[in-house]
N, C-alpha and C. Protein backbone atom coordinates (compact mmCIF):
# COMPACT_ATOMS: atom_id res chain seq x y z
N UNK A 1 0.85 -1.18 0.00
CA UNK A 1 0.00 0.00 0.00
C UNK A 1 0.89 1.24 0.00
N UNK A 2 0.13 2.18 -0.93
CA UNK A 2 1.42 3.28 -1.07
C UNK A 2 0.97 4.42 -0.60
N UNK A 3 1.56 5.33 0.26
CA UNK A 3 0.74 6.80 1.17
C UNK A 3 -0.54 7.50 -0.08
N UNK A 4 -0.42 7.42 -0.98
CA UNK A 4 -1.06 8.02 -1.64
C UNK A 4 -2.52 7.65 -1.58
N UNK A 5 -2.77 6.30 -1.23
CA UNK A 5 -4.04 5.49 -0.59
C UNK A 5 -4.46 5.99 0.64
N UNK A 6 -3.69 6.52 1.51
CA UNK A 6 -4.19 6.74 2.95
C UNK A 6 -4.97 8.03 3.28
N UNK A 7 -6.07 8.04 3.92
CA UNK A 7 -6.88 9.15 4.25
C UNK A 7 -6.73 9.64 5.69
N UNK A 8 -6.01 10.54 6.50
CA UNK A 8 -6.71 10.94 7.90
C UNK A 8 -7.64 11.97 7.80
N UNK A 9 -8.76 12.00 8.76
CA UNK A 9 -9.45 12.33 9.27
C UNK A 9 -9.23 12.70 10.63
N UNK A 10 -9.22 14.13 11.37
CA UNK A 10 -9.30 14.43 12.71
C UNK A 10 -10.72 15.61 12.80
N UNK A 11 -12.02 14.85 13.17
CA UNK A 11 -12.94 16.02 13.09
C UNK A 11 -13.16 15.23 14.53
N UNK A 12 -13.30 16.31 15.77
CA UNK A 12 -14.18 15.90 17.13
C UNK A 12 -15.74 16.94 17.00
N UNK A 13 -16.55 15.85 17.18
CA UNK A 13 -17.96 16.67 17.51
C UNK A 13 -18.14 16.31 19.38
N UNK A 14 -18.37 17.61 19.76
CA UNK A 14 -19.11 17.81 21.31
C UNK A 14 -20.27 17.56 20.92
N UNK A 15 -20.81 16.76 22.42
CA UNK A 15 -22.17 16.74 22.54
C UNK A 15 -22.30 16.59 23.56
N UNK A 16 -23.48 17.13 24.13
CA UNK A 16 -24.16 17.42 25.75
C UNK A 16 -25.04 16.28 26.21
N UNK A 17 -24.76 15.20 26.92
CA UNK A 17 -25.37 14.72 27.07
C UNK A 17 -25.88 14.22 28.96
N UNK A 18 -27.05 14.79 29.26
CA UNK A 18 -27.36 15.18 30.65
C UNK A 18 -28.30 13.72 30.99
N UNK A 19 -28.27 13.79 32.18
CA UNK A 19 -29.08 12.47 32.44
C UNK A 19 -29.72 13.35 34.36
N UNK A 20 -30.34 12.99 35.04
CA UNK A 20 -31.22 13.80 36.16
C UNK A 20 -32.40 12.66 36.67
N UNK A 21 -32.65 13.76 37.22
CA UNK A 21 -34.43 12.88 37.65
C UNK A 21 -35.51 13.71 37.66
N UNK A 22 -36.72 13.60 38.00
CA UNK A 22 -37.70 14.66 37.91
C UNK A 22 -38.79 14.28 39.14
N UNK A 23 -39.38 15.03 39.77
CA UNK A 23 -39.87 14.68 41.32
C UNK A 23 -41.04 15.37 41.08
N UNK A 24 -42.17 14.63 41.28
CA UNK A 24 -43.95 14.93 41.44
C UNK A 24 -43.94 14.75 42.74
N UNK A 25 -44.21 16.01 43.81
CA UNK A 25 -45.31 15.49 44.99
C UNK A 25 -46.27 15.36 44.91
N UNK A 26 -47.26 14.96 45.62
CA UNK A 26 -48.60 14.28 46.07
C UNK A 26 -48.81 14.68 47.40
N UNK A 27 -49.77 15.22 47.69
CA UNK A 27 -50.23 15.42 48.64
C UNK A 27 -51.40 14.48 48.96
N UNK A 28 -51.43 12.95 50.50
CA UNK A 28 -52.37 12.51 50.64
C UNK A 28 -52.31 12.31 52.06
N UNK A 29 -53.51 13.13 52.18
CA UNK A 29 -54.20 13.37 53.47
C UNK A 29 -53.29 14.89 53.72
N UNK A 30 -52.30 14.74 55.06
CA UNK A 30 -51.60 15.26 55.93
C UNK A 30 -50.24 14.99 55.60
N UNK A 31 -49.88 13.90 54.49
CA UNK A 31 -48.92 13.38 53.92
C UNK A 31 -48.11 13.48 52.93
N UNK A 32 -46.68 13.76 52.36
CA UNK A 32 -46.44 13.82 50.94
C UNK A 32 -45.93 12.48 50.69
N UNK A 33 -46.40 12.46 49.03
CA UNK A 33 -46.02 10.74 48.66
C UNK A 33 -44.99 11.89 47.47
N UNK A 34 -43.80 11.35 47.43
CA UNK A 34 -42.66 12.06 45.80
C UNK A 34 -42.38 10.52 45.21
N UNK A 35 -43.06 11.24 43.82
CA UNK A 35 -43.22 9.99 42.36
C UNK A 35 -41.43 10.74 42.13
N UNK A 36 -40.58 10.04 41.81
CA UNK A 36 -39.25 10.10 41.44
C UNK A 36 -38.92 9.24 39.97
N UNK A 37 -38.75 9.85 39.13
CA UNK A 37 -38.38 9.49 37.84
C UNK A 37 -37.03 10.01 37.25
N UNK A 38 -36.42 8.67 36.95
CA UNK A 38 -35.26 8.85 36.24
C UNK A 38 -35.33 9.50 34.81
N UNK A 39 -34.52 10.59 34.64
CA UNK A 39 -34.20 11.05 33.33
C UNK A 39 -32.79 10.38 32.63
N UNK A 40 -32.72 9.71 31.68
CA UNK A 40 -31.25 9.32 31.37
C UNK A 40 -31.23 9.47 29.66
N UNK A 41 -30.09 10.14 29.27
CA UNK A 41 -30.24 10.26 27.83
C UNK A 41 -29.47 9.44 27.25
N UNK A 42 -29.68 9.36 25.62
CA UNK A 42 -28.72 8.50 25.07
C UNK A 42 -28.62 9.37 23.79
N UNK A 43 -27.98 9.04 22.73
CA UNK A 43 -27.51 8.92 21.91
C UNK A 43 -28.13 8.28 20.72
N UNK A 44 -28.92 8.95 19.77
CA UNK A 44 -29.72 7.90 18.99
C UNK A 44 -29.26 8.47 17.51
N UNK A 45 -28.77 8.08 16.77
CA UNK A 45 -28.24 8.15 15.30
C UNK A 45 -29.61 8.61 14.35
């Protein structure tokens, strides 16, 4: 194989990728009930 075949490539892409949770109270009776839900992201092409 002779250099003239060879390709580099140096491109970096950033990307933000956040993951959290998200919290519903409830109020029952005199009581709080917290619904807790995971947020998690991905990466989808």
């Amino acid at each position: 194989m002779t250099r003239r075949y060879i390709q580099v490539d140096r491109i970096t892409d950033w990307l933000e990728v956040s993951t959290g949770f998200a919290v519903r109270p409830r109020t029952i009776g005199n009581q709080v009930e917290l619904e807790v839900t995971p947020r998690i992201a991905s990466l989808n092409s």
